[in-house]
C-alpha atoms as a PDB file:
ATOM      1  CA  UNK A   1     -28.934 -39.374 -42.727  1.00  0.00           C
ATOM      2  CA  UNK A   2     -29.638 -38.690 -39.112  1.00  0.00           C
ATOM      3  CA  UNK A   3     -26.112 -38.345 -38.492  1.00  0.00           C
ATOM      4  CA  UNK A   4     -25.955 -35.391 -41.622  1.00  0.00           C
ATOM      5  CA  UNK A   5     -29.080 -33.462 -39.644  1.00  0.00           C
ATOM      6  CA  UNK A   6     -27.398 -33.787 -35.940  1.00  0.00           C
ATOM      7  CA  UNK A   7     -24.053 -32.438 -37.743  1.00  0.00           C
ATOM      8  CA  UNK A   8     -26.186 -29.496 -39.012  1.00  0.00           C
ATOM      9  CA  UNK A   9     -28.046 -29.265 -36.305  1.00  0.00           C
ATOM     10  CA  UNK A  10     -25.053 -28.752 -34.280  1.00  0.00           C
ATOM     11  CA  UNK A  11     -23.335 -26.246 -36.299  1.00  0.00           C
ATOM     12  CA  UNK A  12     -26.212 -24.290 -35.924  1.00  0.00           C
ATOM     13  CA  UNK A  13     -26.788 -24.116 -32.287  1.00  0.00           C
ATOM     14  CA  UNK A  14     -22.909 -23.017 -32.287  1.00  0.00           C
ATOM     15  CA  UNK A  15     -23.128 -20.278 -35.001  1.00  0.00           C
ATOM     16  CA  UNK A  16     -25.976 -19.123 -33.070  1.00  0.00           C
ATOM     17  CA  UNK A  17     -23.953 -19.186 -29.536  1.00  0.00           C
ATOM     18  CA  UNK A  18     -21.426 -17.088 -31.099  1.00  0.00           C
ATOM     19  CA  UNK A  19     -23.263 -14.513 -32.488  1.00  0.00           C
ATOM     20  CA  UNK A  20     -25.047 -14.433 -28.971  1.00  0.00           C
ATOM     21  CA  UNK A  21     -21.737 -13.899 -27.429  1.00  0.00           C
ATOM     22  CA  UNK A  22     -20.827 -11.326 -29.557  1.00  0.00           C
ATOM     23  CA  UNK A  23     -23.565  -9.119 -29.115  1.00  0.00           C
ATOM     24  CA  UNK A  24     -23.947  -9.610 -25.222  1.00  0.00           C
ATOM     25  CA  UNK A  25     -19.841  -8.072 -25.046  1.00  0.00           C
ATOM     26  CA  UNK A  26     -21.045  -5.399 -27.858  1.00  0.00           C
ATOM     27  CA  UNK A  27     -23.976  -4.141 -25.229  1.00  0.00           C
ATOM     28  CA  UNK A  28     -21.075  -3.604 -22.568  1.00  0.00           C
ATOM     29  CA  UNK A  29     -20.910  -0.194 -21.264  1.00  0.00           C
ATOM     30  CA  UNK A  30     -21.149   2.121 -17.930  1.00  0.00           C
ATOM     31  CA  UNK A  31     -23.755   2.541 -16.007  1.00  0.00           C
ATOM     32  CA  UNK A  32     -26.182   5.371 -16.686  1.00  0.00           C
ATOM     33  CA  UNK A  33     -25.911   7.820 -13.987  1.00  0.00           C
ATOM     34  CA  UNK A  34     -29.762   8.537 -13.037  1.00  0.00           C
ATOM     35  CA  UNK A  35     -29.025  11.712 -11.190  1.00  0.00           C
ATOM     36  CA  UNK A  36     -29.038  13.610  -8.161  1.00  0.00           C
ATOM     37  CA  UNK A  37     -31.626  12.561  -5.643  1.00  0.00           C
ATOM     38  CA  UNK A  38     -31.135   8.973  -6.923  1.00  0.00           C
ATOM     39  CA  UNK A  39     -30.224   6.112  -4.209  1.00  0.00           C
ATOM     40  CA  UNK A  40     -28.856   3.859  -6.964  1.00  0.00           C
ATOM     41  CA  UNK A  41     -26.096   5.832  -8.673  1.00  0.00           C
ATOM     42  CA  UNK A  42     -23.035   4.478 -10.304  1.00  0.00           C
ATOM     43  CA  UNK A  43     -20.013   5.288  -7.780  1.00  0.00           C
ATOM     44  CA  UNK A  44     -16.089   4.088  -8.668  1.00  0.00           C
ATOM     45  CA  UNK A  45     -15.339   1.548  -5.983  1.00  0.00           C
ATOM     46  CA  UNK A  46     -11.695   0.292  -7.433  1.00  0.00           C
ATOM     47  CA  UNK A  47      -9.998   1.244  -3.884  1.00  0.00           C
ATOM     48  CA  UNK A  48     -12.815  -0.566  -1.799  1.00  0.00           C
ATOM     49  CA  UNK A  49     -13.138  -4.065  -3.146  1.00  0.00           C
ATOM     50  CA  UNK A  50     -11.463  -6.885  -2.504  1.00  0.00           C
ATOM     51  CA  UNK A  51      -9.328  -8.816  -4.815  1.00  0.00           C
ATOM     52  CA  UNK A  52      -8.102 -12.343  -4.893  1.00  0.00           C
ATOM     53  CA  UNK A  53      -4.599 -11.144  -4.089  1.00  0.00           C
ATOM     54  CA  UNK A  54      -5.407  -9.932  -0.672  1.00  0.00           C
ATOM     55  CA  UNK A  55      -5.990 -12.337   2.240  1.00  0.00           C
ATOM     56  CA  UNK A  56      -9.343 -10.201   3.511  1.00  0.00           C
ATOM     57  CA  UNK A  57     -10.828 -11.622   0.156  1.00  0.00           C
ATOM     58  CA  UNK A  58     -10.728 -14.690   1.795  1.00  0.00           C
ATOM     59  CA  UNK A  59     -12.050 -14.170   5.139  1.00  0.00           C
ATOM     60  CA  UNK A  60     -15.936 -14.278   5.105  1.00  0.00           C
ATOM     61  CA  UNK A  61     -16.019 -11.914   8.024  1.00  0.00           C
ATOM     62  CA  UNK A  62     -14.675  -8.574   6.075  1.00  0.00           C
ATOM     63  CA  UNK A  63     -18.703  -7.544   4.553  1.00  0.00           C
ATOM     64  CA  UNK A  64     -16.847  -6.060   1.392  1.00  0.00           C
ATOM     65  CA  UNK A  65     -17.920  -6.946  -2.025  1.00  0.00           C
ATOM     66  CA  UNK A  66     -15.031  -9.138  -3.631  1.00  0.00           C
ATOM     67  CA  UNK A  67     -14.067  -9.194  -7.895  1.00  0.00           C
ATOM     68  CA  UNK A  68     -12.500 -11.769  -9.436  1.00  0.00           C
ATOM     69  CA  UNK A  69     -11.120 -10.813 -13.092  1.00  0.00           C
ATOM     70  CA  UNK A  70      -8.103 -11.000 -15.019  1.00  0.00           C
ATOM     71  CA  UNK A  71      -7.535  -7.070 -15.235  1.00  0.00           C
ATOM     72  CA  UNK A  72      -6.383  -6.283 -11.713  1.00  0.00           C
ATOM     73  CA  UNK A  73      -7.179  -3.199 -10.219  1.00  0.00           C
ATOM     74  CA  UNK A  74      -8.254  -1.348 -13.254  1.00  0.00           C
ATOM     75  CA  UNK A  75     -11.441   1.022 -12.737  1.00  0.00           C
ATOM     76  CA  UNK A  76     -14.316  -0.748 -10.954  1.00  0.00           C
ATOM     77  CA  UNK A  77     -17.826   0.909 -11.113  1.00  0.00           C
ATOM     78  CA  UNK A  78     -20.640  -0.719  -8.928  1.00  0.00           C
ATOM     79  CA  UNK A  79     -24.023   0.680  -8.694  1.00  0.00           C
ATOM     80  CA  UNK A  80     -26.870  -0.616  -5.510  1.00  0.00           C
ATOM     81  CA  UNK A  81     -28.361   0.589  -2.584  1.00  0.00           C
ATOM     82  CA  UNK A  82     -26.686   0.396   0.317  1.00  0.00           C
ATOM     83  CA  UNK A  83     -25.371  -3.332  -1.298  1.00  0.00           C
ATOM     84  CA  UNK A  84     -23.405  -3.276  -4.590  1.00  0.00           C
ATOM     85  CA  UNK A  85     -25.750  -4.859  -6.747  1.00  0.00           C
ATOM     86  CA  UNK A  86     -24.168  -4.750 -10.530  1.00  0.00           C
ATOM     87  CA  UNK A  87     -20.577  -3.905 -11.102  1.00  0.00           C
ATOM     88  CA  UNK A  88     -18.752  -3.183 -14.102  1.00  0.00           C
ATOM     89  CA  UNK A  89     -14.805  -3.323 -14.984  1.00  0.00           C
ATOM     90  CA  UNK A  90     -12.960  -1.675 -17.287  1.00  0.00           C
ATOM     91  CA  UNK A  91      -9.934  -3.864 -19.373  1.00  0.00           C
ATOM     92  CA  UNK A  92      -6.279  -1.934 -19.633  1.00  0.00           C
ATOM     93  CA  UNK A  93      -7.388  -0.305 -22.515  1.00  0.00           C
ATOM     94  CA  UNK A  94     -10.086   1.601 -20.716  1.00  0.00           C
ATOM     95  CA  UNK A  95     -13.270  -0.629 -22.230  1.00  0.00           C
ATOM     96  CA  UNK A  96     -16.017  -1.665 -19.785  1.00  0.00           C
ATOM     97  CA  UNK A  97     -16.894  -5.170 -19.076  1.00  0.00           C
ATOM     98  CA  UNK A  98     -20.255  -5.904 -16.746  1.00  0.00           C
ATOM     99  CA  UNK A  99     -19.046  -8.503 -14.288  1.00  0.00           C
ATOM    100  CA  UNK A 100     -21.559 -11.337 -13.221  1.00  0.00           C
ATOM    101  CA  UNK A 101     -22.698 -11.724  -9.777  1.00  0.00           C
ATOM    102  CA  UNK A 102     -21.101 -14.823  -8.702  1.00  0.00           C
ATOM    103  CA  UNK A 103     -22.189 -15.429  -5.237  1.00  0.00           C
ATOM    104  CA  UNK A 104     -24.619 -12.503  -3.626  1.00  0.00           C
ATOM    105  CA  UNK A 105     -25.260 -12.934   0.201  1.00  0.00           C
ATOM    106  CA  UNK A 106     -25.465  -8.834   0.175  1.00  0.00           C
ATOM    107  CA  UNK A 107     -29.100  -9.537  -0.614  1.00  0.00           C
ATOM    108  CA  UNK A 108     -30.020 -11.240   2.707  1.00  0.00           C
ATOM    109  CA  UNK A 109     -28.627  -8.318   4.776  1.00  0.00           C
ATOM    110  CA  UNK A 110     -28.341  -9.097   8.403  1.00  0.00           C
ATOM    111  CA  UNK A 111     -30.418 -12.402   7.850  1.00  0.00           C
ATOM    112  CA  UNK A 112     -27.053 -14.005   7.050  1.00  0.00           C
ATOM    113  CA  UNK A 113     -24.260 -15.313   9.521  1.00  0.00           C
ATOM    114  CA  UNK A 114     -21.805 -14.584   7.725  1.00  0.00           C
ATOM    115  CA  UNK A 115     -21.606 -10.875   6.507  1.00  0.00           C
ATOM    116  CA  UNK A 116     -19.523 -11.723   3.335  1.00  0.00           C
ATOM    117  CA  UNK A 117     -21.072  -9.260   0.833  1.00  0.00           C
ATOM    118  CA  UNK A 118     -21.253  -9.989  -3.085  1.00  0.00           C
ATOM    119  CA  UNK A 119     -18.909 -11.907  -5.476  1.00  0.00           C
ATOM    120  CA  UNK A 120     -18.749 -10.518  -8.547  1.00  0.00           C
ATOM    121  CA  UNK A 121     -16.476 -12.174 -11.238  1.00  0.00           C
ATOM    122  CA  UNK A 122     -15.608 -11.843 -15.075  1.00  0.00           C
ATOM    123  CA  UNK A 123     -17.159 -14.442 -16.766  1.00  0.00           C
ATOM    124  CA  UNK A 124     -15.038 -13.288 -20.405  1.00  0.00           C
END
């Protein structure tokens, strides 16, 4: 019997997890621009972060905000003041994905010895 409600129970918590999941990547979409005269405006960045595949991605000295994600240099989209605080990624089709912030020592501006800026990273 207790073994028949833990089963359920179980089933339950995962049916729920999915359906989570599903909406969180249906709410996926570009940043709203707020307009002129606004510090925190959504500005392409694909050219000026780092990627895994280069070796200033790995040297905590470069203060540039890194992106690991399966889709390569496709269009990257970061919005933040004077730090890139969200960033989203769109997939070879063109779709955008919001990327979690990984590791975020942007935060602690020149408090910080090491000027490594964000990490953002596809979490799928």
């Amino acid at each position: 019997m207790k073994r028949s409600r833990f089963v359920r129970a179980s089933a339950l918590a995962i049916g729920l997890l999915m359906l989570g999941s599903g909406v969180a990547s249906a709410q996926d979409a570009w940043p709203v621009d707020p307009g002129q005269g606004n510090h925190i405006r959504p500005v392409e960045v694909t050219d000026y972060v780092l990627m895994p595949d280069q070796l200033d991605f790995w040297n905590p000295a470069v203060g540039k905000t890194r992106v690991i994600s399966p889709f390569g240099r496709t269009k990257i989209v970061c919005t933040g003041y004077r730090v890139d605080s969200e960033c989203w990624q769109a997939d070879p089709a063109g779709n955008p994905h919001k990327l979690e912030l990984l590791f975020g020592m942007g935060v602690f501006g020149s408090l910080t010895t090491t000027p490594a800026q964000n990490v953002f990273v596809y979490s799928g």
